[in-house]
C-alpha atoms as a PDB file:
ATOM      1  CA  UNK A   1      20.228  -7.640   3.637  1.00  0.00           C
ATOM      2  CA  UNK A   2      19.518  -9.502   0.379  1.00  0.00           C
ATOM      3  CA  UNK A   3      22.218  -9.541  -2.606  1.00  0.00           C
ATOM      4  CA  UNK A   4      21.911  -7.552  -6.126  1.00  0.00           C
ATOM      5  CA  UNK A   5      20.717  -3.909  -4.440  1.00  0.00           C
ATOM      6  CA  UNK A   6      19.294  -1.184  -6.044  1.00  0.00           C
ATOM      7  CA  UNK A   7      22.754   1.541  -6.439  1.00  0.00           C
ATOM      8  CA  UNK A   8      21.120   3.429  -3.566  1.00  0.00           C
ATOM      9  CA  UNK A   9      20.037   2.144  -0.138  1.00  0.00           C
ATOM     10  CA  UNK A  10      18.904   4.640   2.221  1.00  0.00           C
ATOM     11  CA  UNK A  11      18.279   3.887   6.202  1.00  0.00           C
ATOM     12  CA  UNK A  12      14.998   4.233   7.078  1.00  0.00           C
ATOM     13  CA  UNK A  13      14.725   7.656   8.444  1.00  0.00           C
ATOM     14  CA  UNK A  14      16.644   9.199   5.478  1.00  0.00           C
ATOM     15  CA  UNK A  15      14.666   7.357   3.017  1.00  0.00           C
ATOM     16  CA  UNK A  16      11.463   8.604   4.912  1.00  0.00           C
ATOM     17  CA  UNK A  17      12.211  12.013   5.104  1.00  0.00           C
ATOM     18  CA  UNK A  18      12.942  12.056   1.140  1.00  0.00           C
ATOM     19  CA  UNK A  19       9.750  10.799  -0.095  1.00  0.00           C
ATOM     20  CA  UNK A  20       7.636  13.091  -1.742  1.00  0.00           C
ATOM     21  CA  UNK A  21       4.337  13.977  -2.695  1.00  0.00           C
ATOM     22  CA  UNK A  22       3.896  16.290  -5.616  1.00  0.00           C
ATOM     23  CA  UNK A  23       1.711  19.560  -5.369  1.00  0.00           C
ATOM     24  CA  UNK A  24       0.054  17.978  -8.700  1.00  0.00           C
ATOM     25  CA  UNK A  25      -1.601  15.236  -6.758  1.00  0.00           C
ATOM     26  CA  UNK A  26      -2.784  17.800  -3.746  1.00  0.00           C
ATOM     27  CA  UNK A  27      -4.349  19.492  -6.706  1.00  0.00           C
ATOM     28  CA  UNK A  28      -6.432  16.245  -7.100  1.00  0.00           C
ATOM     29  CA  UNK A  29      -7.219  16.156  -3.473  1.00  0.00           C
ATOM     30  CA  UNK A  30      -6.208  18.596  -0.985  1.00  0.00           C
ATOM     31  CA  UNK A  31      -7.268  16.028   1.523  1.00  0.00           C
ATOM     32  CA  UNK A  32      -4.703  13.449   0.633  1.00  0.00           C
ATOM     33  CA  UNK A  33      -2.644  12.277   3.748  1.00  0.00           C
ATOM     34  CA  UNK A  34      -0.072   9.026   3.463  1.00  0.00           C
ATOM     35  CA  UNK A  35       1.688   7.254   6.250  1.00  0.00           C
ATOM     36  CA  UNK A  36       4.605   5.800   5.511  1.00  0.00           C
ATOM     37  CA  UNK A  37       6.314   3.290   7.468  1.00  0.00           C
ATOM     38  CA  UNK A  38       9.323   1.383   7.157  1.00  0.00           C
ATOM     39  CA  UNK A  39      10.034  -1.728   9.241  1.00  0.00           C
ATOM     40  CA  UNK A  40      13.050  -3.165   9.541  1.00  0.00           C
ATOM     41  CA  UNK A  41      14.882  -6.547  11.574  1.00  0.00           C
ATOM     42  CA  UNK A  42      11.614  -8.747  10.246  1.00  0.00           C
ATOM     43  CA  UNK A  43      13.039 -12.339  10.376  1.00  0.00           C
ATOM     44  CA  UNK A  44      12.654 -13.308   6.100  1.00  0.00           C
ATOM     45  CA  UNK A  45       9.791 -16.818   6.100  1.00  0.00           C
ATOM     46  CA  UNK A  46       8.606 -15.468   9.666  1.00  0.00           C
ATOM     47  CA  UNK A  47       5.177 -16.275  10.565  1.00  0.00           C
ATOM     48  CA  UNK A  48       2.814 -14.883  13.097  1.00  0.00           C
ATOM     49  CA  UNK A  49       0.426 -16.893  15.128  1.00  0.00           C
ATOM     50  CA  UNK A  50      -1.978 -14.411  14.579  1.00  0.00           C
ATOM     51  CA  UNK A  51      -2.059 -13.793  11.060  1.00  0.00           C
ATOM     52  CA  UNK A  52      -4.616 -16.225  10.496  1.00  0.00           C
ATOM     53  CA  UNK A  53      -6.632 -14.468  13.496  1.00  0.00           C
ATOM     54  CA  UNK A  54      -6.487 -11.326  11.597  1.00  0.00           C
ATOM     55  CA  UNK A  55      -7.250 -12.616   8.510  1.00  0.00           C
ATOM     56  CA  UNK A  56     -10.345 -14.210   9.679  1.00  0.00           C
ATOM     57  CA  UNK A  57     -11.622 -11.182  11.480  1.00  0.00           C
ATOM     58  CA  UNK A  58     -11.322  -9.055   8.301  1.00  0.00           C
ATOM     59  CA  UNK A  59     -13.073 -11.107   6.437  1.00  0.00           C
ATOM     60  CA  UNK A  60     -16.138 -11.098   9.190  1.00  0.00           C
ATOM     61  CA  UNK A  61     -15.619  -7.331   9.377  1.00  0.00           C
ATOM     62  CA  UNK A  62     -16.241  -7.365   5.441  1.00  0.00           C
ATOM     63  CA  UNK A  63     -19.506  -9.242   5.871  1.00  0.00           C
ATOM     64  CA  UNK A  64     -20.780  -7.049   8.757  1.00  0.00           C
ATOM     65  CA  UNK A  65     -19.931  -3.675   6.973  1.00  0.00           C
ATOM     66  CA  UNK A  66     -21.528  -5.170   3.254  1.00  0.00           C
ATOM     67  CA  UNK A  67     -24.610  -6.505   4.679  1.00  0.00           C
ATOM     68  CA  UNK A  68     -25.416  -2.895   6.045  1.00  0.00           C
ATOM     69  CA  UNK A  69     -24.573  -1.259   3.357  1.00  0.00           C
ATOM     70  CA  UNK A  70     -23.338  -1.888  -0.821  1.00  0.00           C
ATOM     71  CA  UNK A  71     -19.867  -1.566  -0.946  1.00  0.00           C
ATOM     72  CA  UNK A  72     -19.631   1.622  -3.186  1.00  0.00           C
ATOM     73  CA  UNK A  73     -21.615   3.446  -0.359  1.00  0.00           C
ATOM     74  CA  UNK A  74     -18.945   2.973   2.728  1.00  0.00           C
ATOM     75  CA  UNK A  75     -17.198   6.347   3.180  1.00  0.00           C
ATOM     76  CA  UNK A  76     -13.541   5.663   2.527  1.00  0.00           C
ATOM     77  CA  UNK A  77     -14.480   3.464  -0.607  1.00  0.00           C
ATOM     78  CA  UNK A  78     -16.716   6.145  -1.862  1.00  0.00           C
ATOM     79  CA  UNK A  79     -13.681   8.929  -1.693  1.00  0.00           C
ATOM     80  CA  UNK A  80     -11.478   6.920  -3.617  1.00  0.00           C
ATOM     81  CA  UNK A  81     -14.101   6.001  -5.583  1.00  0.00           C
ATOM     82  CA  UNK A  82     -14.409   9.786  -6.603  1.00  0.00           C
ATOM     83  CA  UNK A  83     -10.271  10.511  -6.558  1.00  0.00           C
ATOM     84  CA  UNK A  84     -10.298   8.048  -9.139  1.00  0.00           C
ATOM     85  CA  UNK A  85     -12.084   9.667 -10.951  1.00  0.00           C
ATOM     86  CA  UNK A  86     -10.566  12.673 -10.792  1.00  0.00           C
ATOM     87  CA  UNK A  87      -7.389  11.674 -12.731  1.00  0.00           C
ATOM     88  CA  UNK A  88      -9.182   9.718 -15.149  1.00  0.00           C
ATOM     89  CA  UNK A  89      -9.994   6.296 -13.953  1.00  0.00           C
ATOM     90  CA  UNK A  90     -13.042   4.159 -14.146  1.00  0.00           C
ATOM     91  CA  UNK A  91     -14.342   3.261 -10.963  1.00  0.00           C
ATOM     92  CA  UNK A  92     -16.177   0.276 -11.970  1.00  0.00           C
ATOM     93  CA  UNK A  93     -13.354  -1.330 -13.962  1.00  0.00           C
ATOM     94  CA  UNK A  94     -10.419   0.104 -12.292  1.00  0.00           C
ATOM     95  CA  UNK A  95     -11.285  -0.684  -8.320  1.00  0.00           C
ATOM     96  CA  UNK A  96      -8.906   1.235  -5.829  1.00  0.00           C
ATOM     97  CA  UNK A  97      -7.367  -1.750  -3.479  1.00  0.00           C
ATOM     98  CA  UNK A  98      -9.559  -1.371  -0.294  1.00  0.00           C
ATOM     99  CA  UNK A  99     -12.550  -1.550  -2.544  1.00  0.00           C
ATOM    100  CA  UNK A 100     -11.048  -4.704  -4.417  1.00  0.00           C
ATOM    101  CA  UNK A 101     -10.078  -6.573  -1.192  1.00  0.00           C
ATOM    102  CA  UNK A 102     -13.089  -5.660   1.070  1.00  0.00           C
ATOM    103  CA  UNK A 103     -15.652  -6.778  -2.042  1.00  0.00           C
ATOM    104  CA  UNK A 104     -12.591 -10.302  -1.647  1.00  0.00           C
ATOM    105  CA  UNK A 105     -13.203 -10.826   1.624  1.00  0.00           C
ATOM    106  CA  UNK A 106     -16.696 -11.454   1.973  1.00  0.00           C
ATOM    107  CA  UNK A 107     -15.580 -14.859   0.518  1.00  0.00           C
ATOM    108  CA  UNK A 108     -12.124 -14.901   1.570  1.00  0.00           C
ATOM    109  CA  UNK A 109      -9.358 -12.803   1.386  1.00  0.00           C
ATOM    110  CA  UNK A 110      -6.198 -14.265  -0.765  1.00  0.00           C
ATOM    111  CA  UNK A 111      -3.571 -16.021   0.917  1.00  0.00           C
ATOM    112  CA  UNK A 112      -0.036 -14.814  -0.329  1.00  0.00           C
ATOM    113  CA  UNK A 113       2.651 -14.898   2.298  1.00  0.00           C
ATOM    114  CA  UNK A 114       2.914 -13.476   6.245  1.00  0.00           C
ATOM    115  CA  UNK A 115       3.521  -9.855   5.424  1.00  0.00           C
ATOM    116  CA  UNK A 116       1.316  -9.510   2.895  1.00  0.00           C
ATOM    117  CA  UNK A 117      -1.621 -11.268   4.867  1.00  0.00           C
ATOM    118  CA  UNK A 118      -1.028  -9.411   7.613  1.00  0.00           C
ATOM    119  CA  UNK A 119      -1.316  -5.774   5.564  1.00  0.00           C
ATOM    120  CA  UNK A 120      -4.486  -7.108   3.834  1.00  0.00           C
ATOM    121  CA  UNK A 121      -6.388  -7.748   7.057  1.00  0.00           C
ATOM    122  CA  UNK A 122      -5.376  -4.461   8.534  1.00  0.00           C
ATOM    123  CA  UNK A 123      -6.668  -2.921   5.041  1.00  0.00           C
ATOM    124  CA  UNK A 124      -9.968  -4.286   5.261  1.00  0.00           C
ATOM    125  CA  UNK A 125     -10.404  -3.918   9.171  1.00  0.00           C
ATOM    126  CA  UNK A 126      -9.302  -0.266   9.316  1.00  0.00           C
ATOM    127  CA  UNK A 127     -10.588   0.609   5.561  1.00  0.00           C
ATOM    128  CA  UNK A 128      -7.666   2.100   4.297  1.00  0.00           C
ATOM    129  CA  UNK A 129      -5.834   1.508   1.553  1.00  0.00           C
ATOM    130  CA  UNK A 130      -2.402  -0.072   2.460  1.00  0.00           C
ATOM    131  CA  UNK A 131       0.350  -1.405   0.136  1.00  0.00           C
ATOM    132  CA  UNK A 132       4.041  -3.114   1.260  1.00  0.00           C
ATOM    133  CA  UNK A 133       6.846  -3.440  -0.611  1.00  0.00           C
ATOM    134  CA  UNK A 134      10.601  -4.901   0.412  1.00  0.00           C
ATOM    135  CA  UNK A 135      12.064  -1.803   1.619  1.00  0.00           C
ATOM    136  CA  UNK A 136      15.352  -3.105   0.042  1.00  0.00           C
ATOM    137  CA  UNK A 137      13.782  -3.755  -3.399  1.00  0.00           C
ATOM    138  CA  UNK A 138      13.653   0.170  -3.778  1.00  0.00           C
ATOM    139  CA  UNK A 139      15.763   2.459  -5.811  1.00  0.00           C
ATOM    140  CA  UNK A 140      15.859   6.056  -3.789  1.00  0.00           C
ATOM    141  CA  UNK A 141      12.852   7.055  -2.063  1.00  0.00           C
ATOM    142  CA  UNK A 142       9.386   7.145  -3.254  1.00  0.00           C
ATOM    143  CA  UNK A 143       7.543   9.853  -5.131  1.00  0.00           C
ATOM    144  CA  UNK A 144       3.432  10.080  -5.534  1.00  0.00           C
ATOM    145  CA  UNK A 145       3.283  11.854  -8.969  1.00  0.00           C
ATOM    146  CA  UNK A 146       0.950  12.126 -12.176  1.00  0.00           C
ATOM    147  CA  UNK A 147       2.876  10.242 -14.469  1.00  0.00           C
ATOM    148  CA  UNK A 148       4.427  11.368 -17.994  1.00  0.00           C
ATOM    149  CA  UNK A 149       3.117   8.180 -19.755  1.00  0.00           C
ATOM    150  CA  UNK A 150       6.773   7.044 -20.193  1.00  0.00           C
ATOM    151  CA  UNK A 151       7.532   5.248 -16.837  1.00  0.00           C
ATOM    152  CA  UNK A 152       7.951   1.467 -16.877  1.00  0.00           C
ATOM    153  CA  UNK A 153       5.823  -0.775 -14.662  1.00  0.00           C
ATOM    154  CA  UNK A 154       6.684  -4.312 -14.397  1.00  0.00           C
ATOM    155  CA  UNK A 155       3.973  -6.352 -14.165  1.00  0.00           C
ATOM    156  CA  UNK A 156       3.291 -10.184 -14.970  1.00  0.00           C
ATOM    157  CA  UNK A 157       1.199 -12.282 -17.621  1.00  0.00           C
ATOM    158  CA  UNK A 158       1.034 -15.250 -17.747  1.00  0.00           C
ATOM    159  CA  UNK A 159       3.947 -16.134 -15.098  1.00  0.00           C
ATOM    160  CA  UNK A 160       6.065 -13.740 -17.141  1.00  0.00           C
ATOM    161  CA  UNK A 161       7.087  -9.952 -16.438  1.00  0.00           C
ATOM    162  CA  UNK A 162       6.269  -7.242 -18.818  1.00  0.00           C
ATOM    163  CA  UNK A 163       6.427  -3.879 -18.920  1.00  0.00           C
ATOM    164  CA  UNK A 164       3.425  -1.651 -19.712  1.00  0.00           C
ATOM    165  CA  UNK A 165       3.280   2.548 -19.308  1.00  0.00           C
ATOM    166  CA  UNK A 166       0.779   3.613 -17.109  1.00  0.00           C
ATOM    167  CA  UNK A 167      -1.480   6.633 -19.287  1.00  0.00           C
ATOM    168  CA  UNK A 168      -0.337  10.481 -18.483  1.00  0.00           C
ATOM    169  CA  UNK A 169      -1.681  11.933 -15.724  1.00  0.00           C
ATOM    170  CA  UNK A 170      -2.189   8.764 -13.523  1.00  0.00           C
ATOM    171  CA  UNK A 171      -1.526   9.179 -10.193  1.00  0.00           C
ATOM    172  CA  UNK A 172       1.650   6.797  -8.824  1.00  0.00           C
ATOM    173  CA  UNK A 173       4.023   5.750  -6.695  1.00  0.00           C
ATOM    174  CA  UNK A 174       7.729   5.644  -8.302  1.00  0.00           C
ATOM    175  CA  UNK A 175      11.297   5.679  -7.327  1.00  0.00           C
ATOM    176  CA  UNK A 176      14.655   6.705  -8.761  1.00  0.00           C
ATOM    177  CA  UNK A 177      14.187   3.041 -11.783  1.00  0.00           C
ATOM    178  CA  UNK A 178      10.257   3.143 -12.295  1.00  0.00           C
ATOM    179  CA  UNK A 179       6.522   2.679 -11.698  1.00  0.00           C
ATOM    180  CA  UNK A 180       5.989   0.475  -8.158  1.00  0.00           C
ATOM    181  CA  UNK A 181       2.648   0.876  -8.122  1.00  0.00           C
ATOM    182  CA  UNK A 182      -0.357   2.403 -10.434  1.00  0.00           C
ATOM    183  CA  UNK A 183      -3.316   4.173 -10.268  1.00  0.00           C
ATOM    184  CA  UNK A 184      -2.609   5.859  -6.494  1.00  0.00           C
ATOM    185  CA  UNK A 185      -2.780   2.659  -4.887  1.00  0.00           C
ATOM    186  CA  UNK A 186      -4.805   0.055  -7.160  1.00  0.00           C
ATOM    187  CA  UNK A 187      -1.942  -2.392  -8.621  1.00  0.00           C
ATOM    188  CA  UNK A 188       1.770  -2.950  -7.323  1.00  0.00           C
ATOM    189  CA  UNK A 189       4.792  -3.866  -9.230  1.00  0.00           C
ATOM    190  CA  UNK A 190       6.806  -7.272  -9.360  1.00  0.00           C
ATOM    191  CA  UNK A 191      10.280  -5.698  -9.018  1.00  0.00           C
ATOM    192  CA  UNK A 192       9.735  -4.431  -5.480  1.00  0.00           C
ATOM    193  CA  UNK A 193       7.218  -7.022  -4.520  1.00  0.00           C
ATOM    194  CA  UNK A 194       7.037  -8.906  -0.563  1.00  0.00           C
ATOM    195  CA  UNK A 195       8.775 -12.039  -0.109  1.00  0.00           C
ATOM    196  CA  UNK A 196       8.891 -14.931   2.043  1.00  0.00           C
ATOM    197  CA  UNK A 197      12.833 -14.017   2.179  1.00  0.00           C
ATOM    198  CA  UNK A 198      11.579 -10.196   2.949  1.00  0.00           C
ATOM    199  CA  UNK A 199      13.963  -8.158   5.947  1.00  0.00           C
ATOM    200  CA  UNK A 200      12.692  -4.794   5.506  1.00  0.00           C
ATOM    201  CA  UNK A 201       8.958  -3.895   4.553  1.00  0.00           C
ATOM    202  CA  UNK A 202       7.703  -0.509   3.597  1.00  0.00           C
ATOM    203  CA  UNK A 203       4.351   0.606   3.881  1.00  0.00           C
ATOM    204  CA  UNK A 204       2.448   2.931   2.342  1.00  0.00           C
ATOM    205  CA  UNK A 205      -1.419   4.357   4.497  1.00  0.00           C
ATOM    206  CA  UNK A 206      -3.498   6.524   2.365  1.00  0.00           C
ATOM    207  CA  UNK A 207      -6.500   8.326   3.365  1.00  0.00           C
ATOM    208  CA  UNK A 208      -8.789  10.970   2.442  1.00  0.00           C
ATOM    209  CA  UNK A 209     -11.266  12.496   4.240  1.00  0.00           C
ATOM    210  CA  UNK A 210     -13.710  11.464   5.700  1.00  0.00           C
ATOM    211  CA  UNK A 211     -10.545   9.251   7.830  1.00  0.00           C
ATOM    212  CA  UNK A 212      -9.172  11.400   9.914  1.00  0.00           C
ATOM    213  CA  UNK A 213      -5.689  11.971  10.917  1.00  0.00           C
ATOM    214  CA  UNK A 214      -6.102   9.569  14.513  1.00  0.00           C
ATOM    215  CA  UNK A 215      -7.871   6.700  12.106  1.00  0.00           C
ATOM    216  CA  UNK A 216      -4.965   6.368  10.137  1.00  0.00           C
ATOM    217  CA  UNK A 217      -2.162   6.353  13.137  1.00  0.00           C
ATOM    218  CA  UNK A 218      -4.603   4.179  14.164  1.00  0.00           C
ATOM    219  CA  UNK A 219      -3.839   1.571  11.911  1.00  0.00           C
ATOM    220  CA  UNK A 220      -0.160   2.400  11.652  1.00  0.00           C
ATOM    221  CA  UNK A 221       0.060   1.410  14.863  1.00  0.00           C
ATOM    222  CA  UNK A 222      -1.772  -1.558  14.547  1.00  0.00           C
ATOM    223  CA  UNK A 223       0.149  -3.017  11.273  1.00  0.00           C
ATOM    224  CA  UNK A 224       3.263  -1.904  13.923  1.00  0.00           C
ATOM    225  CA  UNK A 225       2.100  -3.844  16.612  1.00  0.00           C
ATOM    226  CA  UNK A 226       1.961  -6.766  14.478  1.00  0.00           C
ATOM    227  CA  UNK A 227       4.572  -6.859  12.663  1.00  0.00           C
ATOM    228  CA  UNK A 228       6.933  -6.187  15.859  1.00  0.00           C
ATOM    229  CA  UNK A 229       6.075  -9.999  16.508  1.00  0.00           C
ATOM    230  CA  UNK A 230       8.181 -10.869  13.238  1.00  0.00           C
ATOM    231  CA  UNK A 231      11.543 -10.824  14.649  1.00  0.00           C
ATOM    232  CA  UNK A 232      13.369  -9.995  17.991  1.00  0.00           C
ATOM    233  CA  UNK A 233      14.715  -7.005  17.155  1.00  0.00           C
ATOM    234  CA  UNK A 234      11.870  -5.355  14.585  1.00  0.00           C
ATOM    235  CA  UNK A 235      11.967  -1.570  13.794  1.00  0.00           C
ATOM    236  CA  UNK A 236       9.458   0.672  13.119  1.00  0.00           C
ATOM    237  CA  UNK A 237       9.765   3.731  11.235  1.00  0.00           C
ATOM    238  CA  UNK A 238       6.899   6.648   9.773  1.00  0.00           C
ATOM    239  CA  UNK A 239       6.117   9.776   8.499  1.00  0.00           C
ATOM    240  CA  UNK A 240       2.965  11.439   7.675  1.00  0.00           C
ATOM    241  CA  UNK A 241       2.688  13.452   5.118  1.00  0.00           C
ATOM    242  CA  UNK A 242      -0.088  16.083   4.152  1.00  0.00           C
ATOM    243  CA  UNK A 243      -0.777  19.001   2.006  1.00  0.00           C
ATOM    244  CA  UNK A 244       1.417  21.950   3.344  1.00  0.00           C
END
């Protein structure tokens, strides 16, 4: 477990079962389903012999599914595409993070570190939209909400952090200290950011329809099987959560 904690560390399944989505964003999209999944014993620097497979076959995947079709026009891009939208956002400037990484991996997705390869390739093979954090990086559990305007999102520029406000309304993730990432699932803070040194990963699935409910197990279980290779005694973790 790494030093200098957030005041409040949950274990996974009480930190799971506390995370919220507020009837505000249902009111966006009624559709809205997340997975979350928390997976914990991952050995920090770990690598997995077949991260560079999956990387590789996303980025194939990306040119199959773009030479068929532009990328505004495949289904889950195109709901997201429209959620955004919704609350605000511009669709050609502000690109949700499937969109941005499928468009990325036509000529290569980025390379970053294990974890956060691995969750990219799974994105862009399963098209859904799929962030990680370091599960200990967190302060209380996470919240989707439509933000006040005064939450603080740390961000970097120029190899420094600063802190911007993301605009009222916006749809984002947050826990108990502020903003982890913007715009539903478009941009991710520093503070709570994947490391090389990284023991516990949370994951956050999103989908809207037309993805159903078996699609997006099916790629928690996927990332899962993965990431069970990290470490001899890995732990998975999820909840799904809907619209009641």
């Amino acid at each position: 477990m790494p030093e200098s904690l957030p005041a409040e560390v949950l274990t996974a399944d009480a930190f799971l079962a506390a995370c919220r989505v507020e009837p505000d964003v249902f009111k966006l999209r009624s559709d809205y389903r997340t997975m979350l999944l928390v997976v914990d014993g991952l050995a920090p620097a770990a690598t997995s012999a077949t991260s560079n497979d999956l990387v590789e076959a996303a980025e194939a995947h990306a040119r199959r599914l773009l030479a068929e079709r532009p990328v505004e026009e495949l289904p889950h891009i195109a709901a997201w595409r429209e959620a955004y939208r919704a609350f605000g956002a511009k669709s050609q400037r502000t690109r949700n993070s499937l969109e941005a990484l499928t468009r990325r991996a036509e000529q290569g997705l980025p390379r970053v570190n294990t974890l956060t390869d691995i969750y990219n390739a799974i994105s862009v093979l399963h098209q859904v939209p799929l962030g990680g954090e370091d599960f200990y990086r967190y302060d209380g559990p996470a919240r989707l909400v439509r933000s006040t305007g005064e939450e603080e999102f740390g961000t970097a520029s120029g190899g420094e952090t600063v802190i911007e406000h993301p605009k009222p309304g916006e749809v984002i993730w947050r826990d108990k200290t502020g903003v982890t990432c913007r715009r539903w699932n478009w941009r991710q803070g520093r503070r709570t950011a994947l490391t090389d040194k990284t023991s516990a990963a949370f994951f956050i699935l999103d989908a809207l329809a037309p993805m159903t409910d078996e699609a997006l197990t099916a790629t928690a279980d996927a990332l899962a099987d993965v990431l069970s290779g990290l470490g001899s005694a890995v732990t998975v973790s999820r909840r799904l959560i809907g619209a009641p």
